[in-house]
N, C-alpha and C. Protein backbone atom coordinates (compact mmCIF):
# COMPACT_ATOMS: atom_id res chain seq x y z
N UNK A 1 0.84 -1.18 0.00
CA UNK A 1 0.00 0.00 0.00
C UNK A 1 0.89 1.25 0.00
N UNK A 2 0.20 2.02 -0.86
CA UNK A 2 1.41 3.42 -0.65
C UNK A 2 1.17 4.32 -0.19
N UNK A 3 1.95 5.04 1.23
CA UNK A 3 1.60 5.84 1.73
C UNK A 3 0.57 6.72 1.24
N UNK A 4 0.31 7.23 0.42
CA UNK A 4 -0.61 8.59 -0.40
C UNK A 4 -1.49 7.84 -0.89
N UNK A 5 -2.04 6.85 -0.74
CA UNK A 5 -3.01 5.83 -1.44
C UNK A 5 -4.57 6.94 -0.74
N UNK A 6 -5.70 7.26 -1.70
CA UNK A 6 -6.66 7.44 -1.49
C UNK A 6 -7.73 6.49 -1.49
N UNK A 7 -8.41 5.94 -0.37
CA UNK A 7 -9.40 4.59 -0.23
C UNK A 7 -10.90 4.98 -0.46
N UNK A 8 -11.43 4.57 -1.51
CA UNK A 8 -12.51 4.40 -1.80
C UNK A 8 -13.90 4.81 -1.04
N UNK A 9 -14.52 5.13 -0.60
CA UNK A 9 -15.68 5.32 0.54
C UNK A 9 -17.02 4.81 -0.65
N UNK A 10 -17.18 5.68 -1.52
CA UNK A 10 -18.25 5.79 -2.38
C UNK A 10 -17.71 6.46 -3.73
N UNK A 11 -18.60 5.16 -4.49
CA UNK A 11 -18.24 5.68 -6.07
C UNK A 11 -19.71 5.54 -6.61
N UNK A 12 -19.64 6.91 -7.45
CA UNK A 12 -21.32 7.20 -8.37
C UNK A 12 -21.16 7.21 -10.01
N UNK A 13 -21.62 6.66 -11.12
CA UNK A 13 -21.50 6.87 -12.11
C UNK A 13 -22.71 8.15 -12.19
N UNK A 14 -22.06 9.16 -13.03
CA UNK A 14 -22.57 10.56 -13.71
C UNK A 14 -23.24 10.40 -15.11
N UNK A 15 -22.52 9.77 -15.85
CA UNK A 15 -22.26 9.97 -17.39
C UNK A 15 -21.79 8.83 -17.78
N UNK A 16 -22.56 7.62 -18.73
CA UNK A 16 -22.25 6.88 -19.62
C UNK A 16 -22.31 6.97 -20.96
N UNK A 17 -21.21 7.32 -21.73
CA UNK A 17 -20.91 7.59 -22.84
C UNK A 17 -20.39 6.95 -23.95
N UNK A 18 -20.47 6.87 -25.23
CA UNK A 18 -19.94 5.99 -26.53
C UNK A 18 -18.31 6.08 -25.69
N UNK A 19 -17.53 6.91 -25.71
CA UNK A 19 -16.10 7.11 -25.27
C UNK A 19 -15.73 6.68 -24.02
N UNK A 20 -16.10 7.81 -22.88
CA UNK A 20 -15.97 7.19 -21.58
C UNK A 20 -17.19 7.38 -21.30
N UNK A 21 -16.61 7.07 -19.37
CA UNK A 21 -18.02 7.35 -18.39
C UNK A 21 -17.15 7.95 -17.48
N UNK A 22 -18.04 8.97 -16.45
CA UNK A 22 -17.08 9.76 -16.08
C UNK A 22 -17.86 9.56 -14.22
N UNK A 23 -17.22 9.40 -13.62
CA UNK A 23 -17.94 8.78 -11.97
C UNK A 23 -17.20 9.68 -11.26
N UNK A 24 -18.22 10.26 -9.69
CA UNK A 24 -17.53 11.26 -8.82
C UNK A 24 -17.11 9.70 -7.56
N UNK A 25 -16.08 9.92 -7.04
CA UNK A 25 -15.87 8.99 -5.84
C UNK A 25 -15.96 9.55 -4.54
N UNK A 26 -16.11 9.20 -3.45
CA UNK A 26 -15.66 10.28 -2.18
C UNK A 26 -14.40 9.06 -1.67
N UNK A 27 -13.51 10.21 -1.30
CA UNK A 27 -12.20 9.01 -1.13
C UNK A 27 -11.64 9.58 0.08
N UNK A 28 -11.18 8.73 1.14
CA UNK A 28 -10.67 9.27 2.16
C UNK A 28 -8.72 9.33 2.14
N UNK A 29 -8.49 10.50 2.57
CA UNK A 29 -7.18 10.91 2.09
C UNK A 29 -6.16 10.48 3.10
N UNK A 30 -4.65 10.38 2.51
CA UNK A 30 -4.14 10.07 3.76
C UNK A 30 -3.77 10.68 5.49
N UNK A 31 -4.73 11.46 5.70
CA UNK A 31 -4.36 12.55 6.89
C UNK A 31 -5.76 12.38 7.56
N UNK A 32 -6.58 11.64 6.78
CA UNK A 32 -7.67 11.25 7.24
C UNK A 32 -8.83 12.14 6.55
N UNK A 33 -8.98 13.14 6.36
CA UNK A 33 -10.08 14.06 5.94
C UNK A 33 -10.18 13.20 4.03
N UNK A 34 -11.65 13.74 3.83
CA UNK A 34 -12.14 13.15 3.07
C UNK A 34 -12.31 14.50 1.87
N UNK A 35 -12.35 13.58 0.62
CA UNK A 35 -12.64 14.63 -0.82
C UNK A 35 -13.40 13.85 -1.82
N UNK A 36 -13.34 14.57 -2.75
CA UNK A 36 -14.31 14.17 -4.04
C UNK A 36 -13.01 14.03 -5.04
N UNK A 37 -13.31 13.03 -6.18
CA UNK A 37 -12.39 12.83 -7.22
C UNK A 37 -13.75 12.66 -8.40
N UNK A 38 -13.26 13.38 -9.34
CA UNK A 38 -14.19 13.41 -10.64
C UNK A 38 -13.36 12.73 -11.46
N UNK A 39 -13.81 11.24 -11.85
CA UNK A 39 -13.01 10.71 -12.99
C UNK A 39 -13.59 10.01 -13.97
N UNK A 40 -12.35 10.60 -15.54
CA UNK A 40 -13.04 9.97 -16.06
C UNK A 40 -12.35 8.41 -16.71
N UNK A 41 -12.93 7.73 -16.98
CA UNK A 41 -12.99 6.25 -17.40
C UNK A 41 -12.90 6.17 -19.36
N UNK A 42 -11.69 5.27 -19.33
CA UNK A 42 -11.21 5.27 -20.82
C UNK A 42 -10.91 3.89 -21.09
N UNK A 43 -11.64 2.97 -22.16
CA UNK A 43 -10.80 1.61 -22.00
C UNK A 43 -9.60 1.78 -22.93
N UNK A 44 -9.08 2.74 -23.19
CA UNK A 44 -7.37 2.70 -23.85
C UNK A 44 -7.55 2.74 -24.94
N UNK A 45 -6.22 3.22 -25.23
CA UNK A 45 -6.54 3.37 -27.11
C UNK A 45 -5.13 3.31 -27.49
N UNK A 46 -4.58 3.34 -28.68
CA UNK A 46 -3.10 3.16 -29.46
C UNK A 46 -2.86 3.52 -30.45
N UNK A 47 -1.81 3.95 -30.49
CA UNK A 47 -1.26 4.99 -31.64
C UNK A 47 -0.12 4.07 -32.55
N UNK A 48 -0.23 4.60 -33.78
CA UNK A 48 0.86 3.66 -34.27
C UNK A 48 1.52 4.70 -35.14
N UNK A 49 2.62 5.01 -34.80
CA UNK A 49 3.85 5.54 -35.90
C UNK A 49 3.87 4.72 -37.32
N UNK A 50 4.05 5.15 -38.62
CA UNK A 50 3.56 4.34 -39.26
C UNK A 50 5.14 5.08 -40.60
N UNK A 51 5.84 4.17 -41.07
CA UNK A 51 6.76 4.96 -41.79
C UNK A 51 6.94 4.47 -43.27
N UNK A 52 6.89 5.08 -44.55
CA UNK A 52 6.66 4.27 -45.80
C UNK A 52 7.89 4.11 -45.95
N UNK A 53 7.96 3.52 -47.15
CA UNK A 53 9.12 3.35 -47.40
C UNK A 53 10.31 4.32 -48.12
N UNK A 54 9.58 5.28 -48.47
CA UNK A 54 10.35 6.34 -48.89
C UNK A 54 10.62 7.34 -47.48
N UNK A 55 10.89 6.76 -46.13
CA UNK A 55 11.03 7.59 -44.96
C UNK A 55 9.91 8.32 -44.43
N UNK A 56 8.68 8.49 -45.03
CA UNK A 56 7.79 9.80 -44.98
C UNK A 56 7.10 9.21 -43.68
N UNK A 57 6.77 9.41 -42.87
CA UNK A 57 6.05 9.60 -41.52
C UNK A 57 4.33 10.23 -41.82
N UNK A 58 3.67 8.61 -42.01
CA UNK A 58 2.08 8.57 -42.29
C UNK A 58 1.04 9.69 -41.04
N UNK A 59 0.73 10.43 -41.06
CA UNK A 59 0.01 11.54 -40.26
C UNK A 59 -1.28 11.40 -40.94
N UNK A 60 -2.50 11.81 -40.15
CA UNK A 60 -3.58 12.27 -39.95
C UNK A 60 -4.10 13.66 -39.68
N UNK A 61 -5.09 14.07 -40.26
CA UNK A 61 -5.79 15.38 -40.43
C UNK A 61 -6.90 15.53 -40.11
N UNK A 62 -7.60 15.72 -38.60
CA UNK A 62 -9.09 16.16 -38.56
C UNK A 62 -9.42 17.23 -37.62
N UNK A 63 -10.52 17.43 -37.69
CA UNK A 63 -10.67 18.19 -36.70
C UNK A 63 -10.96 17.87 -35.29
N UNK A 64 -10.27 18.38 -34.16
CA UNK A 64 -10.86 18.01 -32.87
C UNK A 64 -11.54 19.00 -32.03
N UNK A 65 -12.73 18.78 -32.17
CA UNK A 65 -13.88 19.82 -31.45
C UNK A 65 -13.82 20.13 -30.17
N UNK A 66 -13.27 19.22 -29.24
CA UNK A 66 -12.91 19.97 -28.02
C UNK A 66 -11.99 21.22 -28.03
N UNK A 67 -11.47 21.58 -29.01
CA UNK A 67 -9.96 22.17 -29.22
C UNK A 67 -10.47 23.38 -30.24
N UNK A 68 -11.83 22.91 -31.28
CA UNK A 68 -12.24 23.71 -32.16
C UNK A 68 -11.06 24.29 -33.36
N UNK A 69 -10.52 23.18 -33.76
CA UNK A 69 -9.54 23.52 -34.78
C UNK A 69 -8.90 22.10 -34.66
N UNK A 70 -8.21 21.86 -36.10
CA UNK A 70 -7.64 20.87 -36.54
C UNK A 70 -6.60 20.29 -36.03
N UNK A 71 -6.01 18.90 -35.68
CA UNK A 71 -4.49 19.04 -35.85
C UNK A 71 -3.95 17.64 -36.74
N UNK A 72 -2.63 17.34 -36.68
CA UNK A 72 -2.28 16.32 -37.31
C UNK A 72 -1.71 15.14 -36.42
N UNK A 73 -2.09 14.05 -36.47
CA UNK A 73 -1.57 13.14 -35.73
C UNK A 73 -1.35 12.14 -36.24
N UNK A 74 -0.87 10.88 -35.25
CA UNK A 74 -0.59 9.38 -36.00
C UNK A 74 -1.61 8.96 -35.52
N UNK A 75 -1.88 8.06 -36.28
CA UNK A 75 -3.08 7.15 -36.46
C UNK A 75 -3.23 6.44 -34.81
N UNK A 76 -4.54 6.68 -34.93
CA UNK A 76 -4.71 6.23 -33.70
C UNK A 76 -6.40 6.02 -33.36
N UNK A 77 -6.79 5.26 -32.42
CA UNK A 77 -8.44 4.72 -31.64
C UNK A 77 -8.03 3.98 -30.56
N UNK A 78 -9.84 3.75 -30.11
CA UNK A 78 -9.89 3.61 -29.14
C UNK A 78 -10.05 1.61 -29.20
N UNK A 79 -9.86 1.28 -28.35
CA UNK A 79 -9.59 0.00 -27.76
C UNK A 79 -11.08 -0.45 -27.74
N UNK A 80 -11.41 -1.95 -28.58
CA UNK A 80 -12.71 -2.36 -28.27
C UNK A 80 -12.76 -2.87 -27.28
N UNK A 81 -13.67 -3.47 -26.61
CA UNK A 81 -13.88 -4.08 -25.33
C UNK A 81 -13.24 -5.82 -25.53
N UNK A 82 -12.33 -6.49 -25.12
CA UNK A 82 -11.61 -7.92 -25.23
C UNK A 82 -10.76 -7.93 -26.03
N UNK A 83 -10.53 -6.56 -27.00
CA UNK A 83 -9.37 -6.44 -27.73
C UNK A 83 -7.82 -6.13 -27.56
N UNK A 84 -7.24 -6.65 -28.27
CA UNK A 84 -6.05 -6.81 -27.99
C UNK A 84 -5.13 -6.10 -28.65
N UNK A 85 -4.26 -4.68 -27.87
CA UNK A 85 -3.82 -3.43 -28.41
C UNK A 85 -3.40 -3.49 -30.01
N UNK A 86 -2.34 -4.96 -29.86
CA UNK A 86 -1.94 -4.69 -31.38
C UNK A 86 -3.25 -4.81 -32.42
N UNK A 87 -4.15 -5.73 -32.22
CA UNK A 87 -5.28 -5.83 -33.32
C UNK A 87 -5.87 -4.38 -33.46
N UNK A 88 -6.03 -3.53 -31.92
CA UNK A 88 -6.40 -2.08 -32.34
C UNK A 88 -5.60 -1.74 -33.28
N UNK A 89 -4.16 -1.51 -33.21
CA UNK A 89 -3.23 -1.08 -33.91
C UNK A 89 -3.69 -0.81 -35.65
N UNK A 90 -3.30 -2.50 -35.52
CA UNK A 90 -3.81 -2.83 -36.84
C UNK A 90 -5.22 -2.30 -38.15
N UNK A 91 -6.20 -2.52 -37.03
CA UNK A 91 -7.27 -1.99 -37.96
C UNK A 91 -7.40 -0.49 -37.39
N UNK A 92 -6.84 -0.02 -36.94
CA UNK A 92 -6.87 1.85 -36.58
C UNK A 92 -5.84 1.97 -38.19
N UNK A 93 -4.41 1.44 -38.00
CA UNK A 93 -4.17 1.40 -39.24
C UNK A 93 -4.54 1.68 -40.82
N UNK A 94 -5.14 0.59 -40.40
CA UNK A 94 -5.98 0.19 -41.66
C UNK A 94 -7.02 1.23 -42.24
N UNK A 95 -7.99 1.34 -41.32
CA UNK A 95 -8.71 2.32 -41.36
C UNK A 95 -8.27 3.61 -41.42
N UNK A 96 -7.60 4.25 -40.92
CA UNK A 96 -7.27 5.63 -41.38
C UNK A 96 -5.95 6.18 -42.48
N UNK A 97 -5.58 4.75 -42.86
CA UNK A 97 -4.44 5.45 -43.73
C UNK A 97 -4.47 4.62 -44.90
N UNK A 98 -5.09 3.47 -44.90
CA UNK A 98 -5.37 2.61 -45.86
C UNK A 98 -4.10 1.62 -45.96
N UNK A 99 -3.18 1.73 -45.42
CA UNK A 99 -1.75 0.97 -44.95
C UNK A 99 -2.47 -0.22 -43.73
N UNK A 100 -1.38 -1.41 -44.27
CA UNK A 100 -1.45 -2.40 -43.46
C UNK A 100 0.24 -2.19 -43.25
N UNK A 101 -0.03 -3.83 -42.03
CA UNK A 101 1.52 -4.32 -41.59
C UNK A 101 1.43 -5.60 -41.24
N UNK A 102 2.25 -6.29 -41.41
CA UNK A 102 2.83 -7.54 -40.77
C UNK A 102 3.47 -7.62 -39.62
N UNK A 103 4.04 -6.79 -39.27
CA UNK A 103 5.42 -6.12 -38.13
C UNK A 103 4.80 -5.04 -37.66
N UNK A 104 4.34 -5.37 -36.39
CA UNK A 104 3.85 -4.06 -35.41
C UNK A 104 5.19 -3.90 -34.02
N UNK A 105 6.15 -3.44 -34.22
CA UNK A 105 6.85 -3.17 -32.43
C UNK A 105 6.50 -1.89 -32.05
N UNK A 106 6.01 -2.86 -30.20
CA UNK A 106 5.66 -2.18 -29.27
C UNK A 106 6.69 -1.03 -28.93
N UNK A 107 6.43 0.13 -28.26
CA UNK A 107 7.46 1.01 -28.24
C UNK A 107 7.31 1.05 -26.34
N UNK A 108 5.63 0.70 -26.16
CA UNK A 108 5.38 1.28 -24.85
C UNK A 108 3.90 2.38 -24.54
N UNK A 109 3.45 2.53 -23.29
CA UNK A 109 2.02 3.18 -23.07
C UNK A 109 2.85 4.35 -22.28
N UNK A 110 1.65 4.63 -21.99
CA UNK A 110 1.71 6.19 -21.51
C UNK A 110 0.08 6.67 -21.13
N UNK A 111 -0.25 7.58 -19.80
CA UNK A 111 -1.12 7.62 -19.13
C UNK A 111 -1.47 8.99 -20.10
N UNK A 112 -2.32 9.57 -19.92
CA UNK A 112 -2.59 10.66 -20.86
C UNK A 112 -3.05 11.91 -19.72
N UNK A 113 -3.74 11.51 -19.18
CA UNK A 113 -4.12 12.93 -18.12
C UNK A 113 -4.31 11.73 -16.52
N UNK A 114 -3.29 11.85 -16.06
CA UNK A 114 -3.73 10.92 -14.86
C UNK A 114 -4.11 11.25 -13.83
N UNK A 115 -4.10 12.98 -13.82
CA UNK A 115 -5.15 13.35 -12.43
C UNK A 115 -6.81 13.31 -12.40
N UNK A 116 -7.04 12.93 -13.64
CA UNK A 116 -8.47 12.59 -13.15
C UNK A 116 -8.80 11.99 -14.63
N UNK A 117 -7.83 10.92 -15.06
CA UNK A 117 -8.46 10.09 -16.06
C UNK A 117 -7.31 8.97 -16.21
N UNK A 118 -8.03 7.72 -16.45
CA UNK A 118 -7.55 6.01 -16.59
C UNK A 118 -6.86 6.20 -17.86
N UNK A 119 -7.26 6.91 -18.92
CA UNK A 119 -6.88 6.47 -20.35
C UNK A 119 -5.31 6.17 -20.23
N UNK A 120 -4.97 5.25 -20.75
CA UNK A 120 -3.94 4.51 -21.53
C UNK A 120 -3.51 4.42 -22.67
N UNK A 121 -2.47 4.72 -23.42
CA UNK A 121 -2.30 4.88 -25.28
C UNK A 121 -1.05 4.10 -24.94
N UNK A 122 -1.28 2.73 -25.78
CA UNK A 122 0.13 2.06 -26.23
C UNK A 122 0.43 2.23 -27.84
N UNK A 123 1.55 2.75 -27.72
CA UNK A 123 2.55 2.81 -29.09
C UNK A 123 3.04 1.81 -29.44
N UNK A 124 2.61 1.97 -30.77
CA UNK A 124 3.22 0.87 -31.82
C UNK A 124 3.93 1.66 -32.68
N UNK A 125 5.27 0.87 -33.35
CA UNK A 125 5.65 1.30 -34.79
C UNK A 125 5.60 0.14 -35.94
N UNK A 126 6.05 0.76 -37.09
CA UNK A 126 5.99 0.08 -38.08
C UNK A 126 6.64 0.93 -39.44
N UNK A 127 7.83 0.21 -40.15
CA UNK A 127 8.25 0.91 -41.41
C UNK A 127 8.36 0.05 -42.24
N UNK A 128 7.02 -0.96 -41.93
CA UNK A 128 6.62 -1.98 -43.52
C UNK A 128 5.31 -2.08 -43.69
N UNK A 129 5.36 -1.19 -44.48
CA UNK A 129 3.74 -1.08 -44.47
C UNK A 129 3.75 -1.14 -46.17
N UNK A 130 2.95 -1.94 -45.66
CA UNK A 130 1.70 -2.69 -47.46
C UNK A 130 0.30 -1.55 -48.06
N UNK A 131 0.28 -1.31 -48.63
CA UNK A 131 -0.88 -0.61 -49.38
C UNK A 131 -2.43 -1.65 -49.49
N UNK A 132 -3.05 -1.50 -48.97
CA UNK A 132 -4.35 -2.24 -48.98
C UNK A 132 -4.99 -2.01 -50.67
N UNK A 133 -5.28 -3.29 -50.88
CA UNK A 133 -5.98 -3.03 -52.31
C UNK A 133 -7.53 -2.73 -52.57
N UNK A 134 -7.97 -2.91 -51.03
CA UNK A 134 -9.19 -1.86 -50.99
C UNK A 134 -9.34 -1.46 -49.60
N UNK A 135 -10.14 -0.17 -49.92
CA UNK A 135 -10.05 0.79 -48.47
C UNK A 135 -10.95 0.37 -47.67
N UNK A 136 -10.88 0.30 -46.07
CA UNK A 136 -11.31 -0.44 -45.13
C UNK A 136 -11.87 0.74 -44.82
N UNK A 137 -13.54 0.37 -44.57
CA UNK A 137 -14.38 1.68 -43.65
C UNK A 137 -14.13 2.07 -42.53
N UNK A 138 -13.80 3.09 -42.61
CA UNK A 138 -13.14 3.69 -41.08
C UNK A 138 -15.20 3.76 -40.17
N UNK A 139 -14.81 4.79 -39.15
CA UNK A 139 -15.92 5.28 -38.13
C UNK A 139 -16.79 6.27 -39.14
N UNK A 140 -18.19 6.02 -39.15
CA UNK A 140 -18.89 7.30 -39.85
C UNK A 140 -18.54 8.80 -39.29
N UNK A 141 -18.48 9.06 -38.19
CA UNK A 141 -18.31 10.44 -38.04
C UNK A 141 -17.44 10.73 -37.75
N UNK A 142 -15.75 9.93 -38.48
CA UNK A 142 -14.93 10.37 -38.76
C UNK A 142 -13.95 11.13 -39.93
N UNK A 143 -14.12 11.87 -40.49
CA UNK A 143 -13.21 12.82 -41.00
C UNK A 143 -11.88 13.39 -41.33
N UNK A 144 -10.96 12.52 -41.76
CA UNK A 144 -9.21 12.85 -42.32
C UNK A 144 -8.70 12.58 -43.11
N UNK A 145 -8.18 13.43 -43.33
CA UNK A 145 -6.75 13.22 -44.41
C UNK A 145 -5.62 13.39 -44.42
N UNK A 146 -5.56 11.72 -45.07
CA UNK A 146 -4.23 11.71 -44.93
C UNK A 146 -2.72 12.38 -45.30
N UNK A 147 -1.99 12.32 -44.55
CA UNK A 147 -0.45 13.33 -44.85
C UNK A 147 0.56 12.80 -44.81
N UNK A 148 1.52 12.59 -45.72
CA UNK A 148 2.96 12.16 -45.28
C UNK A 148 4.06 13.53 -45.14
N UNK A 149 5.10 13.34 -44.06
CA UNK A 149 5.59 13.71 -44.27
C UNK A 149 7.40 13.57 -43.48
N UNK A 150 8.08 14.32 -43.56
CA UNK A 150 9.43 13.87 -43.42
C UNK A 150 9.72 13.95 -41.37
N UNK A 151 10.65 13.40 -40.99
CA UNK A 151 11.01 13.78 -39.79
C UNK A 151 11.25 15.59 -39.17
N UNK A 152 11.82 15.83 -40.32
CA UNK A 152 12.06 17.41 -40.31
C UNK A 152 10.69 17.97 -40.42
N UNK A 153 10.02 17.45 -41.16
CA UNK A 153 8.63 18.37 -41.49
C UNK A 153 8.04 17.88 -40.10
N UNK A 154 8.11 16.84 -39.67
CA UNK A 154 6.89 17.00 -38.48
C UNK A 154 7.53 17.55 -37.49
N UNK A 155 8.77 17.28 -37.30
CA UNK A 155 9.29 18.81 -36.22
C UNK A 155 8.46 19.98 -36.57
N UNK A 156 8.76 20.28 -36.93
CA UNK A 156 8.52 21.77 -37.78
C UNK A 156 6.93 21.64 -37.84
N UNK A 157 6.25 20.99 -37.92
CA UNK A 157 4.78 21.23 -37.26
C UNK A 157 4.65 21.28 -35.87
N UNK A 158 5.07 20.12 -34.97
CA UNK A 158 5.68 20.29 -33.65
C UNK A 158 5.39 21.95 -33.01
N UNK A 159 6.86 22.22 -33.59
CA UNK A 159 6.79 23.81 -33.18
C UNK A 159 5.97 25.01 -33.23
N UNK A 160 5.20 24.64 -34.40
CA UNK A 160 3.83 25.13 -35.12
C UNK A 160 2.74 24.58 -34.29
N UNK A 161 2.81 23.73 -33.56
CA UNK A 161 1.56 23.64 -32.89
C UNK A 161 0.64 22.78 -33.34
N UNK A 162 0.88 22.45 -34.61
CA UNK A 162 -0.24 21.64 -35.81
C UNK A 162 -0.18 20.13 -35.27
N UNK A 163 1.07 19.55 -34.73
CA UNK A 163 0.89 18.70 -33.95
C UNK A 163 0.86 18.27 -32.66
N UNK A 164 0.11 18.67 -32.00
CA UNK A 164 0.19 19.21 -30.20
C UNK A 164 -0.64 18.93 -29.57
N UNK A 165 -0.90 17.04 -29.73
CA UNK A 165 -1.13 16.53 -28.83
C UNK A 165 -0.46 15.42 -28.38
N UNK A 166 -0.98 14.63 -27.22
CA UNK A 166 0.73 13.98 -26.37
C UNK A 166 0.82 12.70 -27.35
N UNK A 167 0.29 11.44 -27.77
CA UNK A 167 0.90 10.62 -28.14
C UNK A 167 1.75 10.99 -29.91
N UNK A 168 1.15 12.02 -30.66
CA UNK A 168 1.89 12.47 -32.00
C UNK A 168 3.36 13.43 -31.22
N UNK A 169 3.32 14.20 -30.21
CA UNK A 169 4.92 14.35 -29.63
C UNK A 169 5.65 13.86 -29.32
N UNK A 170 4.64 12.69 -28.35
CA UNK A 170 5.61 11.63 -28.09
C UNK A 170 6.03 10.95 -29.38
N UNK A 171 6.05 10.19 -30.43
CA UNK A 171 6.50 10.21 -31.66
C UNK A 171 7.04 10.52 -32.26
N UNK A 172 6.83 11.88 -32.71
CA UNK A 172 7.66 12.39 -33.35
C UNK A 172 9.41 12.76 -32.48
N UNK A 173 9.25 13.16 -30.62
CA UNK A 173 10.05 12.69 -29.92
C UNK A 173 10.88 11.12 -30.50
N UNK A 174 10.34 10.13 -30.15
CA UNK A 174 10.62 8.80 -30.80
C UNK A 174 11.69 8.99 -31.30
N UNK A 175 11.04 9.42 -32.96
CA UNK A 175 11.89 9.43 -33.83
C UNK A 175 13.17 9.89 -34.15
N UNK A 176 12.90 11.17 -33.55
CA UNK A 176 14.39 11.96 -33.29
C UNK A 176 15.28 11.25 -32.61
N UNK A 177 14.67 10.62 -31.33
CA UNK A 177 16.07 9.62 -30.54
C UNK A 177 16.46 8.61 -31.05
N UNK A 178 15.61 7.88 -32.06
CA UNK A 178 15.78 6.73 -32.54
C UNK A 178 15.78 6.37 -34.00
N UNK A 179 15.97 7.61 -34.73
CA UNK A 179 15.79 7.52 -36.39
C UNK A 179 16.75 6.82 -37.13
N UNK A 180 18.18 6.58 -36.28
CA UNK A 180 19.26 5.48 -36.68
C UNK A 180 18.31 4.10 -37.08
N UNK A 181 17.61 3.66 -36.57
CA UNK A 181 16.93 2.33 -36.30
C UNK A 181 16.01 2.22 -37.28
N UNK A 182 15.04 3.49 -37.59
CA UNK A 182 13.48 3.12 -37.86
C UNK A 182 13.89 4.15 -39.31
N UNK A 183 14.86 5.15 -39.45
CA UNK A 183 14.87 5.65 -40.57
C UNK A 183 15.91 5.43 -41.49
N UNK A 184 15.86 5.62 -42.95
CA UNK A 184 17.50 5.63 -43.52
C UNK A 184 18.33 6.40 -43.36
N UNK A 185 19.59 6.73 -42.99
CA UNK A 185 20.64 7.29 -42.94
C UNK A 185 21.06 7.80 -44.27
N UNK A 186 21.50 9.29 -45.08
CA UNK A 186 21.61 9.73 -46.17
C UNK A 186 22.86 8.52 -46.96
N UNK A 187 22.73 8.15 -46.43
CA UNK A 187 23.91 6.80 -47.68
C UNK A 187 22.76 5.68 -47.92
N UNK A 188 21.35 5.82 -47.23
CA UNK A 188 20.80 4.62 -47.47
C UNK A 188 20.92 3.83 -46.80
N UNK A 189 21.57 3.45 -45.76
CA UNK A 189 21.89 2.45 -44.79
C UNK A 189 20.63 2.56 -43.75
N UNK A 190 20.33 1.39 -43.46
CA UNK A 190 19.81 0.99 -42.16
C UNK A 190 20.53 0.93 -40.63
């Protein structure tokens, strides 16, 4: 048990939603006095870095309405219920870029807002990606287009802001530490 552990008293669901559900708890603290925690509930989702073969770094284009303006990211959804991250991987893949893979490596998860939300995003990569010979129906009330572009160019959105949310930084981060591995080197070498 860890010292700072907050214990449960009462938990209420608020809001059940297609995405999450969002429940107030009353939790007793470690000093003894008691509070409220508003959280919300995510069954996880995964992002996949996705790299062609000409180096270009597969990105996404939609709009995100909480934010009320666009940005660009790597492909990414949410986790079905008994599914298993890489199969998300895969058909998030599929679905938004029209690219498959054979070769998904794990890179690792990451909590996304953990003061008052569960969500989970595990990273995948991939720089063998197959062209689907027909396009897989993504979500109806989803909306993007697709973008390739270079390591330098997605910096350079980075800084611009166009890509500025955490699992497409974390990525494009990635890449920079690790582009020996996942990118070609100007002689062509692996």
């Amino acid at each position: 048990m860890h010292p700072f552990e907050e214990k449960t008293i009462q938990s209420k669901g608020i809001f059940k939603g297609k995405i999450i559900d969002v429940q107030v708890d009353d939790v007793v603290l470690p000093d003894g006095n008691t509070a409220k925690r508003e959280l919300v509930k995510h069954p996880g989702a995964v992002g996949v870095i996705a790299i062609t073969e000409n180096q270009k770094i597969v990105l996404v284009e939609q709009y995100r309405k909480p934010l009320e303006k666009a940005l660009i990211e790597i492909p990414a959804g949410k986790l079905e219920p008994g599914e298993a991250p890489e199969i998300t991987a895969i058909r998030e893949l599929e679905e938004e870029t029209g690219y498959t893979t054979d070769k998904l490596t794990y890179i690792g998860s990451f909590y996304t807002s953990p003061g008052f939300a569960d969500e989970i995003v595990y990273l995948y990569i991939t720089n063998q990606l197959k062209l689907l010979e027909e396009k897989v129906p993504g979500d109806d009330d989803e909306f993007i287009e697709i973008r390739e572009f270079t390591l330098e160019e997605a910096v350079q959105l980075v800084q611009e802001q166009r890509i500025h949310d955490a699992k497409s930084n974390y990525a494009v981060l990635y890449l920079q530490l690790h582009q020996h591995v996942w990118l070609q080197n100007e002689s062509g070498d692996e």
